[in-house]
Protein backbone atom coordinates (compact mmCIF):
# COMPACT_ATOMS: atom_id res chain seq x y z
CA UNK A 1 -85.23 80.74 -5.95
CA UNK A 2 -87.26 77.63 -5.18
CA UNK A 3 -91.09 77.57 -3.80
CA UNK A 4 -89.73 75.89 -0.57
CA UNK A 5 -87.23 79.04 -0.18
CA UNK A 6 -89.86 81.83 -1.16
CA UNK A 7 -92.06 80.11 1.68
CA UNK A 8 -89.70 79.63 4.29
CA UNK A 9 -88.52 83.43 3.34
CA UNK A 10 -92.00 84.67 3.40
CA UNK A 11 -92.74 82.86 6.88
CA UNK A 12 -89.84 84.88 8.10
CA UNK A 13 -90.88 87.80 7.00
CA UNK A 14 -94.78 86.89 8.38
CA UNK A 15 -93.13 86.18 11.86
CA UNK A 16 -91.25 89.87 11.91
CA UNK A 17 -94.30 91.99 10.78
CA UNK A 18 -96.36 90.10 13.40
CA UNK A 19 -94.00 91.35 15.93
CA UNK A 20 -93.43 94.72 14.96
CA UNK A 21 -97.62 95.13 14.26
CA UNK A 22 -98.87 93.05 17.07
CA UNK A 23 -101.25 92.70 15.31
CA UNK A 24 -103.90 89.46 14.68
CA UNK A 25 -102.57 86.73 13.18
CA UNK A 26 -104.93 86.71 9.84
CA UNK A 27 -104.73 90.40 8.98
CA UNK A 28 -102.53 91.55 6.24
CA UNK A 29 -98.87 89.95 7.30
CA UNK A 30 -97.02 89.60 3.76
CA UNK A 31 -94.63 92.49 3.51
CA UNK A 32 -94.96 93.42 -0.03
CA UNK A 33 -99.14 93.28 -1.06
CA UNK A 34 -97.70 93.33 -4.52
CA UNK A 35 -95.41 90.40 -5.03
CA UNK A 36 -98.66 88.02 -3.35
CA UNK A 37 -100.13 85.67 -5.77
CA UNK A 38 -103.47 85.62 -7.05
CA UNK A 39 -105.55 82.36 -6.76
CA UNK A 40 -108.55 81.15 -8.75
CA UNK A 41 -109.89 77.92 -7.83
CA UNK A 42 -111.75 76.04 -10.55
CA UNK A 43 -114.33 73.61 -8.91
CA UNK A 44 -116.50 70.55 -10.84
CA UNK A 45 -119.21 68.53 -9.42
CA UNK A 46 -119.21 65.10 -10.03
CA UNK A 47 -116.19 64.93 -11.95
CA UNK A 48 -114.19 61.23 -12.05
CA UNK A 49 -110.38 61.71 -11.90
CA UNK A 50 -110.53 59.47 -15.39
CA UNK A 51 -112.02 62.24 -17.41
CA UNK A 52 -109.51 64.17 -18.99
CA UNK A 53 -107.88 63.36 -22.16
CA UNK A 54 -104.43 64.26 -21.51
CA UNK A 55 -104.11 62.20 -18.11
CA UNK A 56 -105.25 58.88 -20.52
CA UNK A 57 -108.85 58.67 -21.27
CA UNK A 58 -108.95 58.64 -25.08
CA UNK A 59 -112.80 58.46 -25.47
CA UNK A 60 -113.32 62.32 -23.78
CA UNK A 61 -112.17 65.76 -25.31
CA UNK A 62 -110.84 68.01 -22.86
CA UNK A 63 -108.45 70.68 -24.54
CA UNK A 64 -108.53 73.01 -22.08
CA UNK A 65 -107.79 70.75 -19.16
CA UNK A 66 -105.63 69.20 -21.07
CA UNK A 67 -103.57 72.58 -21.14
CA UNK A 68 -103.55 72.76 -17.87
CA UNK A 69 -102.06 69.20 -17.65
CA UNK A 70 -99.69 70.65 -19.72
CA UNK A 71 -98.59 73.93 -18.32
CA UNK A 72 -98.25 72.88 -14.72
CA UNK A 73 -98.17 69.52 -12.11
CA UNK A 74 -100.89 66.92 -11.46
CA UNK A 75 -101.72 64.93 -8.65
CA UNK A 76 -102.63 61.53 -9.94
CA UNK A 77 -103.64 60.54 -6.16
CA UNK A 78 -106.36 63.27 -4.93
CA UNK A 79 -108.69 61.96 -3.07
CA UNK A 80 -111.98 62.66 -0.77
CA UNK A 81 -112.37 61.63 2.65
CA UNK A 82 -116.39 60.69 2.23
CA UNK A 83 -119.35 61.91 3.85
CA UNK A 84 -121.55 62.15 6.16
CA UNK A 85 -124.68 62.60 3.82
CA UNK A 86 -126.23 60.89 0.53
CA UNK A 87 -125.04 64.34 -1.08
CA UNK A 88 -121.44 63.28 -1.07
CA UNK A 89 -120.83 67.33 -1.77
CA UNK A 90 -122.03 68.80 1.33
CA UNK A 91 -119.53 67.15 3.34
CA UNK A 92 -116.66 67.68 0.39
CA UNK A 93 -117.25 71.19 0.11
CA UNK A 94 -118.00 72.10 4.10
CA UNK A 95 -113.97 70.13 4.21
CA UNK A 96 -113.06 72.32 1.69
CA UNK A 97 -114.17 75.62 3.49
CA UNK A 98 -113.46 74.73 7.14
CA UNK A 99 -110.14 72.96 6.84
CA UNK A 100 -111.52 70.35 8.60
CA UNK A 101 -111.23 66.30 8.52
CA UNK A 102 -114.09 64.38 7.28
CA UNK A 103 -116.16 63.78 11.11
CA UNK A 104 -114.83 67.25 12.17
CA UNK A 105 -116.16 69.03 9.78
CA UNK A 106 -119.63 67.16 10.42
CA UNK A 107 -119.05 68.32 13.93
CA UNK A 108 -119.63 71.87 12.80
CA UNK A 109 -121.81 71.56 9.65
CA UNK A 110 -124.66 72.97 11.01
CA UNK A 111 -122.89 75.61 12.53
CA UNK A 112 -121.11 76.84 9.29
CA UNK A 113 -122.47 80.51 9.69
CA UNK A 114 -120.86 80.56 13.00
CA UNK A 115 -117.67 79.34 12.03
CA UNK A 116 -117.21 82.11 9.16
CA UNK A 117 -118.56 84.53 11.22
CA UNK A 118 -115.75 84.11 13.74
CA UNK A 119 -113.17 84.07 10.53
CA UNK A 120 -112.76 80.14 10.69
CA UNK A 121 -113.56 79.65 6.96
CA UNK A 122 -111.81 79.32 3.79
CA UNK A 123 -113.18 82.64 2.04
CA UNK A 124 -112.34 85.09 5.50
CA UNK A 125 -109.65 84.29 6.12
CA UNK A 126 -108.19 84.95 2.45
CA UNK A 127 -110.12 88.43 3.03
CA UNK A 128 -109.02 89.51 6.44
CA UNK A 129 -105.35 88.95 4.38
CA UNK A 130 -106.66 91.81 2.20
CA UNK A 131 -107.65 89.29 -0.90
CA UNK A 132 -110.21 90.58 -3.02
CA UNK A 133 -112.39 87.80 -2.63
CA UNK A 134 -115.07 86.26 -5.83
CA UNK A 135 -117.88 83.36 -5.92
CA UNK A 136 -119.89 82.16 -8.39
CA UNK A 137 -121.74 78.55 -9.08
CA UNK A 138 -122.64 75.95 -6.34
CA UNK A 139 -121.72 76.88 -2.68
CA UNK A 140 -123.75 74.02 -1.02
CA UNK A 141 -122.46 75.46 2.29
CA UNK A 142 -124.23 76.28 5.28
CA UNK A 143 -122.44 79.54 6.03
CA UNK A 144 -123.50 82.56 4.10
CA UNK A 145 -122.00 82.63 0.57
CA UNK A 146 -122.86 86.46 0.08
CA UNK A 147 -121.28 87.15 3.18
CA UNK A 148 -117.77 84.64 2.50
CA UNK A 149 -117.02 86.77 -0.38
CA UNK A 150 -116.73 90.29 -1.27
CA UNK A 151 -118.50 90.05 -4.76
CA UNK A 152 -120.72 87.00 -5.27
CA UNK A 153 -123.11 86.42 -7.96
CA UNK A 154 -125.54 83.42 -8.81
CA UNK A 155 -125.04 81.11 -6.17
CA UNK A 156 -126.43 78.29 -7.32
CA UNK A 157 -128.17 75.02 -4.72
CA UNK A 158 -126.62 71.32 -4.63
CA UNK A 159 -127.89 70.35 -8.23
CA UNK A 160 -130.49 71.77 -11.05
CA UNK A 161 -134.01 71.08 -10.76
CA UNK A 162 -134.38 67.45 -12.38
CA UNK A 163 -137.51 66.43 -13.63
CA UNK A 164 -138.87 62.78 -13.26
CA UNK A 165 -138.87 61.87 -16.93
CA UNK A 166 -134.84 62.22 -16.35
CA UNK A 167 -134.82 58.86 -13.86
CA UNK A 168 -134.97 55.05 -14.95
CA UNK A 169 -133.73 55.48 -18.31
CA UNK A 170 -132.86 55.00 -21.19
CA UNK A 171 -135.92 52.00 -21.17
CA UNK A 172 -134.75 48.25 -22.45
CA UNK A 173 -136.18 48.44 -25.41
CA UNK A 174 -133.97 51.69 -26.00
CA UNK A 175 -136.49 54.54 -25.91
CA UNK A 176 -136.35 57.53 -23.84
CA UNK A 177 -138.57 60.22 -22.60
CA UNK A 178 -135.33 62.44 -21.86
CA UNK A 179 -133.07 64.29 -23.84
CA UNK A 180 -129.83 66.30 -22.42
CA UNK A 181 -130.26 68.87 -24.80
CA UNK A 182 -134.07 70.22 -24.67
CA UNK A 183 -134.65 73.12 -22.48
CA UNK A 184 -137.98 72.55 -21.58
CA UNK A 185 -136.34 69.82 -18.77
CA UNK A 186 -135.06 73.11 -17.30
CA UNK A 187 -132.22 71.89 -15.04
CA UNK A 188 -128.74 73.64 -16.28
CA UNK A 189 -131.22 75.58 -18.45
CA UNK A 190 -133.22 77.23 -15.84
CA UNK A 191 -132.89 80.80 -16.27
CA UNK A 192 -132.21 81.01 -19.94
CA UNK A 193 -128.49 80.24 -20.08
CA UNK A 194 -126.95 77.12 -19.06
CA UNK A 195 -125.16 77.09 -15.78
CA UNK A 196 -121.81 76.81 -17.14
CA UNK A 197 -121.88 79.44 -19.12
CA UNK A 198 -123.23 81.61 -16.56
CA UNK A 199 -119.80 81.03 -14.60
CA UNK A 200 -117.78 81.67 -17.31
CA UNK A 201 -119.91 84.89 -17.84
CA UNK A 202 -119.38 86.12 -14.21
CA UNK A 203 -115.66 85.09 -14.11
CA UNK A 204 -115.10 87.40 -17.46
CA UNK A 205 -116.65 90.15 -15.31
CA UNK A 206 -114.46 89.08 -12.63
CA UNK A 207 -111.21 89.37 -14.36
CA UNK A 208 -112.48 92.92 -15.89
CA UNK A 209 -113.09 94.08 -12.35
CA UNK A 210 -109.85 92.83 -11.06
CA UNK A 211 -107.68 93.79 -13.86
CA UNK A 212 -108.13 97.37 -12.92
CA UNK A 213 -107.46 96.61 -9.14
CA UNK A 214 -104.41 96.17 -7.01
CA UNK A 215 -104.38 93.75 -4.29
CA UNK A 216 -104.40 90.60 -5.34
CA UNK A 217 -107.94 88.56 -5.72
CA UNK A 218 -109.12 85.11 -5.31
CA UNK A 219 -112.00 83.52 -6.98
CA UNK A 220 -113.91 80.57 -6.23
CA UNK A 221 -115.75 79.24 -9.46
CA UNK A 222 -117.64 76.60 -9.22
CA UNK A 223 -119.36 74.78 -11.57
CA UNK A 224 -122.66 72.93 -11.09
CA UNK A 225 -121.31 70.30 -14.10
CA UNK A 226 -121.12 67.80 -14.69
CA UNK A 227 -123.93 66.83 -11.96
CA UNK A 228 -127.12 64.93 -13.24
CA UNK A 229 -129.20 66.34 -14.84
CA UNK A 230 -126.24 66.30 -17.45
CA UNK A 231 -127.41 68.04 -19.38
CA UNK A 232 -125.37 70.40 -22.74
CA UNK A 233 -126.06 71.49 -26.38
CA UNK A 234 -126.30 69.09 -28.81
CA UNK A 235 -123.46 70.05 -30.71
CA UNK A 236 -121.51 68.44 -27.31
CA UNK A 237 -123.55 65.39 -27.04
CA UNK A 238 -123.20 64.39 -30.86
CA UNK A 239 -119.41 64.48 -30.49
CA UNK A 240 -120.03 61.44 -29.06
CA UNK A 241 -121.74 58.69 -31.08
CA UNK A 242 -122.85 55.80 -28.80
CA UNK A 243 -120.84 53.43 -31.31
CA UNK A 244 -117.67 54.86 -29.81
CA UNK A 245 -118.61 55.00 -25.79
CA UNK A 246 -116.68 51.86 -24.64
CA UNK A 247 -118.86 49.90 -21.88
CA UNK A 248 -116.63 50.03 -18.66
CA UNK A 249 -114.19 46.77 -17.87
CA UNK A 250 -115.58 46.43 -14.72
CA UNK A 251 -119.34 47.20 -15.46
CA UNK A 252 -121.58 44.95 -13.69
CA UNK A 253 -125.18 44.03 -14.26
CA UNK A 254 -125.60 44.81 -10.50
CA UNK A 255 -123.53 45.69 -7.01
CA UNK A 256 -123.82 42.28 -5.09
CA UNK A 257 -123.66 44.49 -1.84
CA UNK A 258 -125.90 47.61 -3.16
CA UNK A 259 -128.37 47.61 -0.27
CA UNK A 260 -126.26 47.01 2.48
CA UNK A 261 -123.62 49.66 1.81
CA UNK A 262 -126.48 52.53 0.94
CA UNK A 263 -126.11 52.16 -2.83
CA UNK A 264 -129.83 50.51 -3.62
CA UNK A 265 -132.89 51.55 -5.59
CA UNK A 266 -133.71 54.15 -3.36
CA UNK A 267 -130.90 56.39 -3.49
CA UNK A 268 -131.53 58.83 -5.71
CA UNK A 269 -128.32 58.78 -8.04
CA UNK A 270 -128.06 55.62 -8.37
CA UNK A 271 -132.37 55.77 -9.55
CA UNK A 272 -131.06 57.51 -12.91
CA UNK A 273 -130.68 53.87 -14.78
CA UNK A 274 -132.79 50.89 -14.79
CA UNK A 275 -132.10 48.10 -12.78
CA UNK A 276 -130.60 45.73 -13.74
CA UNK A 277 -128.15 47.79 -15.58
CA UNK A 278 -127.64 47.51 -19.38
CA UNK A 279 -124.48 48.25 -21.27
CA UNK A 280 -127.37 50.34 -23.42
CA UNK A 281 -127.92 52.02 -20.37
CA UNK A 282 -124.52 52.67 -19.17
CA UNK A 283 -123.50 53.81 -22.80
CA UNK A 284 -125.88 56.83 -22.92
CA UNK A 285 -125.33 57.75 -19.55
CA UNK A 286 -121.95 58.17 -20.07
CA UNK A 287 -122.56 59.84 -23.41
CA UNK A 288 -123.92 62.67 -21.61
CA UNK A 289 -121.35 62.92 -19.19
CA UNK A 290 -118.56 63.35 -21.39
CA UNK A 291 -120.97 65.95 -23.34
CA UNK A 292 -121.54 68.21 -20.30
CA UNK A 293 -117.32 67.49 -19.48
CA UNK A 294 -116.47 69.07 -22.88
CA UNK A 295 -118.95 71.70 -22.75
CA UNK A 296 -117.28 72.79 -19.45
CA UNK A 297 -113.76 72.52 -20.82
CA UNK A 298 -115.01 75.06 -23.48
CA UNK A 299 -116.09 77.53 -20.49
CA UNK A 300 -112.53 76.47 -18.55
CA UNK A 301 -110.85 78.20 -21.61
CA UNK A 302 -113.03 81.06 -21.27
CA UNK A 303 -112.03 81.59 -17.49
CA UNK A 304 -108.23 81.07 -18.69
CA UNK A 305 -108.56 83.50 -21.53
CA UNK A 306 -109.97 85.85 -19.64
CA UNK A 307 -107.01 85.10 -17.19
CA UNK A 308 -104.39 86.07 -19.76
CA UNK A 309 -106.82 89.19 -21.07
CA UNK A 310 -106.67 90.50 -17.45
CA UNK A 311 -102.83 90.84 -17.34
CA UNK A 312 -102.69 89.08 -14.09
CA UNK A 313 -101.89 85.14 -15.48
CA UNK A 314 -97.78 85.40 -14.70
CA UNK A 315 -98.67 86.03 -11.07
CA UNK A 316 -101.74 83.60 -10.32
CA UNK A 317 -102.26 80.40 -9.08
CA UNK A 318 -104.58 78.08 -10.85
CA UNK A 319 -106.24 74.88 -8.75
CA UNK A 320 -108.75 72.80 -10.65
CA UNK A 321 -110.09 69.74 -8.92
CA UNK A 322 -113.78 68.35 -8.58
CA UNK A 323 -115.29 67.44 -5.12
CA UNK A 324 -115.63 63.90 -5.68
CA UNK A 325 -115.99 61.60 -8.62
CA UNK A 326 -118.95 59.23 -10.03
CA UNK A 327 -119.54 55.40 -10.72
CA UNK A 328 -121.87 55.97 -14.06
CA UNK A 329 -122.14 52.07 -14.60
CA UNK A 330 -118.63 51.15 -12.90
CA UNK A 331 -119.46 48.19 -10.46
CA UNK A 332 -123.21 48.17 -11.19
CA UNK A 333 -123.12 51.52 -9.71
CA UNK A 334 -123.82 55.54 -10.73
CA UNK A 335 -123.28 57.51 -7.52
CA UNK A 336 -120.48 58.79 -5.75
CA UNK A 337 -121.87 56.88 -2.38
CA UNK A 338 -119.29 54.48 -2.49
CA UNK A 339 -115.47 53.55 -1.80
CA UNK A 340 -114.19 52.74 -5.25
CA UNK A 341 -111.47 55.20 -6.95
CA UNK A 342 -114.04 56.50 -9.18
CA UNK A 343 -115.99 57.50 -6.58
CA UNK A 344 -113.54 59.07 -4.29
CA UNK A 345 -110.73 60.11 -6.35
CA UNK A 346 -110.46 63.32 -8.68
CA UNK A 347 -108.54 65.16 -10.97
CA UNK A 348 -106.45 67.92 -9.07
CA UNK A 349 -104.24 70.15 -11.20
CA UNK A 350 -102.30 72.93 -10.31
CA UNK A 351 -100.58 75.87 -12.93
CA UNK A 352 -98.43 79.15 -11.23
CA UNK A 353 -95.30 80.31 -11.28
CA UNK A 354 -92.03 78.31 -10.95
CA UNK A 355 -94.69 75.08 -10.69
CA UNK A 356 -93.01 72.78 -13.31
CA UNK A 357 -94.84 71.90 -16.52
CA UNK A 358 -96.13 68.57 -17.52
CA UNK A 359 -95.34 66.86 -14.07
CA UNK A 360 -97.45 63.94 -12.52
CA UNK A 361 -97.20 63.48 -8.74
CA UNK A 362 -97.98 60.50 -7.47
CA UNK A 363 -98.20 60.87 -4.09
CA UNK A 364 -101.98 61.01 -2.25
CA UNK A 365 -103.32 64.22 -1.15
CA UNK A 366 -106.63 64.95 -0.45
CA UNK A 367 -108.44 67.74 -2.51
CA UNK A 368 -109.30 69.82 0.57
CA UNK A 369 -104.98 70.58 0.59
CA UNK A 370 -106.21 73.15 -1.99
CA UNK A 371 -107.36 75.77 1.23
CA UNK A 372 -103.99 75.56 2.88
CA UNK A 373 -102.27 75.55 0.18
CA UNK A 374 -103.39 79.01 -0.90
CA UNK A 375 -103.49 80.51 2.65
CA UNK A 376 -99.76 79.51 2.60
CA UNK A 377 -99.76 81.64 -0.94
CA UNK A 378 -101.32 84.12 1.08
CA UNK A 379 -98.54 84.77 3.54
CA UNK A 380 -101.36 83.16 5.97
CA UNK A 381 -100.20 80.98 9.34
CA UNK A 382 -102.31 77.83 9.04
CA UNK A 383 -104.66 77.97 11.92
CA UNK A 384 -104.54 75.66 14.48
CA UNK A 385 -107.72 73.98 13.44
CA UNK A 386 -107.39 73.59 9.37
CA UNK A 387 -106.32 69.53 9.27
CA UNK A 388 -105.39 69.41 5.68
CA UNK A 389 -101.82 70.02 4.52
CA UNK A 390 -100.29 72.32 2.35
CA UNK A 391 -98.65 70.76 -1.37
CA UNK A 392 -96.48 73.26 -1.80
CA UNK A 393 -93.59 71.06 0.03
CA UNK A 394 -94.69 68.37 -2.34
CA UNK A 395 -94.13 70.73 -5.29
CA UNK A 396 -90.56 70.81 -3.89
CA UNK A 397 -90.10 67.17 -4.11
CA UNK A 398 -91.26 66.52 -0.70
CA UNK A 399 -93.20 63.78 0.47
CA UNK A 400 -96.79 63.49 1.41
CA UNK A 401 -98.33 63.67 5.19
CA UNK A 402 -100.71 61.02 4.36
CA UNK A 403 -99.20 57.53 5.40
CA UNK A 404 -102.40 56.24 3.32
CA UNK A 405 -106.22 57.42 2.58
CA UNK A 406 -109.18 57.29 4.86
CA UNK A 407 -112.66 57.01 3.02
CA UNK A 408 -116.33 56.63 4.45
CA UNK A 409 -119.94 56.58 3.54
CA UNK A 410 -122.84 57.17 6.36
CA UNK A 411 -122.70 54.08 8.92
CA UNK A 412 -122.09 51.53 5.96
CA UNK A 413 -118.67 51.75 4.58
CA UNK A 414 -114.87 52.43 5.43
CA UNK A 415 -111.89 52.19 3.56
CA UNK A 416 -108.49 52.48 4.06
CA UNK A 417 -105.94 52.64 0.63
CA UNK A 418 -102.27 52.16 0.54
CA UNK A 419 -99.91 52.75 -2.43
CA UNK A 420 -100.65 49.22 -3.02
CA UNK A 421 -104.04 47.78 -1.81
CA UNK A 422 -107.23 49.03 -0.98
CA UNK A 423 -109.68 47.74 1.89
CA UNK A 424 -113.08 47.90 2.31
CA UNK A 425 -115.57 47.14 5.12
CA UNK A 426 -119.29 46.74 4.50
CA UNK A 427 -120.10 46.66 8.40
CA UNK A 428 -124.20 45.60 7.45
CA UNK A 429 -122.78 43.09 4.72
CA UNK A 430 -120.42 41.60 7.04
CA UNK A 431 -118.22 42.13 4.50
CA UNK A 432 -114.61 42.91 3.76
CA UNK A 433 -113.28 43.36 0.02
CA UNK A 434 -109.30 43.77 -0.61
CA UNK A 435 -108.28 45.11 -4.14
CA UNK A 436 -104.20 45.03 -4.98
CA UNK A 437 -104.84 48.59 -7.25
CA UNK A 438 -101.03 48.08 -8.29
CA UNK A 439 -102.47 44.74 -9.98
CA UNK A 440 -106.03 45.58 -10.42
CA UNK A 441 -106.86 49.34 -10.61
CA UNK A 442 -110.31 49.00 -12.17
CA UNK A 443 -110.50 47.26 -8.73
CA UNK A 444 -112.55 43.72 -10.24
CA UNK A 445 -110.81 41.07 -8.02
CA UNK A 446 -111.46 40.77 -4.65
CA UNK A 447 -108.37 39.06 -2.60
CA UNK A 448 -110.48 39.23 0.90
CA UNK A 449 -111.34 35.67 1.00
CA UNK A 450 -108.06 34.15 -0.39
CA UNK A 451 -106.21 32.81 2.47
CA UNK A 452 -102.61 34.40 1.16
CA UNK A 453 -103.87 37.78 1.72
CA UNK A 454 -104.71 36.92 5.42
CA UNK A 455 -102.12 38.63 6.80
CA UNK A 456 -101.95 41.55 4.22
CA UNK A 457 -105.95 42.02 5.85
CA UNK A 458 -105.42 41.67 9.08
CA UNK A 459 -102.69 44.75 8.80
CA UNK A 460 -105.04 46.81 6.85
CA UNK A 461 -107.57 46.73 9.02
CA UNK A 462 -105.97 47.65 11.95
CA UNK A 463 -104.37 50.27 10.14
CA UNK A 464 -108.16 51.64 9.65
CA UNK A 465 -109.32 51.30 13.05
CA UNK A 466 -106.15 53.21 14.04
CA UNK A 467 -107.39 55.96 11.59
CA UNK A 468 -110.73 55.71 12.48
CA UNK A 469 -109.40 57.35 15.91
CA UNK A 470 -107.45 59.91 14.52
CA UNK A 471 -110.48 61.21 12.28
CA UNK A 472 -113.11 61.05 15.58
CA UNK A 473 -114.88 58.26 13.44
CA UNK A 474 -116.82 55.80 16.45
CA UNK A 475 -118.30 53.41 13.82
CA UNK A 476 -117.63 49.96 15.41
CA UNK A 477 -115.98 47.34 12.64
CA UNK A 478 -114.89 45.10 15.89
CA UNK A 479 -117.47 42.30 14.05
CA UNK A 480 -115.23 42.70 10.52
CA UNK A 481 -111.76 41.98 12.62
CA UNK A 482 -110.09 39.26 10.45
């Protein structure tokens, strides 16, 4: 029996237990507790879709993810809507959590607590469906994370202390005050144990617990890596010799636009390297963040051997995906404050029974599809308010609700990408930028100004403004019209 027949079944079966219970629609409504899939939800920080060996980046060793690449489907087109905020993962995670598109969910950001108090959040409504819930790692909500989970433990703030000897570095004559690897810069060594260890510690504990339970359990583990201050031993950070970090084919020395678009000297990720930027600079930056990428994996196959030691693996659903992705010396740029793929699109895997291994998907979801998704898994009615779609009909071989992909930053960019192009708006640079990503997917040429791709603009953009409406966005770009 195919996915798409187990859910229509299970819908059916949803719709006649409602009836004969009368009772609300979020309480238990599969009818058999036993055959209901458990979900664990892997969660990175930072983390560029690019980073995994398996789906083509040769430089980085990711075994683990790799196996996961291996044993079920990948969507090659995840994506993040934007934000609101410099921290890129507030807005990501309170999507994530709420079900709610990008300005939506900044409607109710400060009313989080609220919202999972009255059971519109990711975590209650997975409970009220008689889940046994887990959370570990960053939460960087603002509803209560003790109180969105039945068993939390360590819930850890947006990123690890940094210290100021970890900015404007490496120096141009190469030295550096900073190393990734001493624990008296504290950071993901506050506390004794490095963060990512600590959620691989708590999700063994986890497992335990729930191998001796019997409703099914979801857990949210979420890792603080690989967020600056990257920091991992140095047996992770000597796998990778400068000599073989390859300077990026669209590094640049510095973002002509940088200011404008929110991406200058005084925004804090992009302070970490010197300006102008160096291919030194870029090189040990990106050393690091492979390091603290393969010291994660190694926890990743922790969590998924403590999967199979639990006796629950044939029956669970495994999502890994990061919140957004990261420049580190793409485009003159290191933050995730921007509109470029690296910045705004992530790996997104996704292992359980009867999903097919070794598939790619090329079709553009947004990570945030992850909480439907499982609330379908659930035997849970989408509520009327979650805006994200469910992939299990793209499992099936259907085709995505997403005509094409929405992105923003603050006041100072939009962005609107088709299977074919990408545009960009710069509303305080007066600027439009146009990348063909079949042609160019490092995304180096702008077409804007090339009179050819007038009409090709002209479309695009009034394909944003139309989706500019349908996500409540009232940013003016009338002065960008081509």
């Amino acid at each position: 029996m195919t996915l798409l027949h187990k859910s229509a079944m299970l819908r059916c079966l949803i719709a006649l237990t409602l009836i004969a219970s009368c009772v609300f629609p979020h309480s238990l409504v599969a009818a058999d507790e036993d055959k209901r899939p458990n979900i664990v939800f892997i969660f990175a920080d930072d983390q560029c879709f690019d980073t995994i060996n398996a789906l083509g980046n040769k430089e980085i060793q990711t075994p683990n993810l790799d196996q996961l690449a291996r044993r079920g489907t990948t969507f090659t087109q995840a994506y993040n809507m934007g934000s609101w905020s410099g921290a890129v993962c507030v807005a990501s995670r309170t999507m994530l959590n709420s079900g709610r598109f990008v300005w939506n969910a900044h409607a109710i950001h400060n009313t989080s607590e609220k919202e999972r108090e009255q059971g519109r959040w990711w975590g209650e409504y997975l409970k009220s469906a008689g889940y046994r819930t887990y959370m570990t790692g960053k939460w960087h909500c603002r509803a209560n994370a003790e109180k969105s989970f039945d068993v939390v433990r360590d819930v850890r703030p947006g990123m690890p202390m940094a210290t100021e000897a970890g900015y404007n570095r490496p120096s141009a004559d190469g030295s550096d005050p900073w190393s990734p690897s001493d624990p008296k810069f504290g950071g993901f060594w506050e506390g004794g144990t490095h963060w990512s260890e600590v959620v691989a510690n708590h999700a063994d504990d986890y497992f335990d617990e729930a191998s001796g339970r019997d409703e099914p359990f979801f857990m949210y583990l979420a890792f603080n890596a690989p967020h600056d201050p990257r920091q991992s031993p140095s047996e992770y950070v000597n796998r990778y010799p400068l000599d073989d970090i390859a300077v990026p084919d669209n590094f640049l020395s510095i973002y002509p636009h940088a200011e404008e678009i929110g991406c200058g000297k005084n925004l804090r990720d992009e302070r970490l390297a010197p300006f102008p930027r160096t291919p030194h600079a870029v090189k040990v930056h990106r050393q690091e963040y492979y390091a603290i990428i393969t010291h994660m994996d190694t926890m990743i196959g922790r969590i998924l051997d403590s999967l199979r030691a639990s006796g629950k693996a044939d029956n669970t659903w495994i999502f890994f995906t990061a919140d957004h992705g990261l420049a580190v010396g793409q485009h003159g740029l290191f933050g995730k404050q921007n509109m470029y793929d690296h910045s705004v699109r992530v790996p997104f895997m996704v292992v359980g029974p009867g999903v097919e291994a070794g598939r790619k998907i090329d079709q553009a979801v947004y990570l945030q599809d992850i909480m439907p998704t499982s609330l379908e898994l659930a035997g849970i009615e989408k509520p009327d308010h979650v805006e994200f779609h469910s992939i299990l009909p793209l499992l099936e071989g259907g085709e995505s609700p997403y005509e094409s992909i929405y992105g923003c930053y603050l006041e100072k960019q939009r962005s609107i990408r088709t299977d074919q192009y990408k545009l960009i708006a710069y509303p305080e640079a007066q600027t439009l930028r146009l990348y063909d990503i079949e042609k160019d997917p490092l995304e180096m040429n702008d077409l804007a100004a090339e009179a050819s791709n007038r009409e090709v603009t002209k479309e695009l953009f009034a394909r944003l403004v139309a989706l500019q409406k349908e996500m409540n966005d009232d940013l003016d770009l009338t002065s960008l019209a081509p």
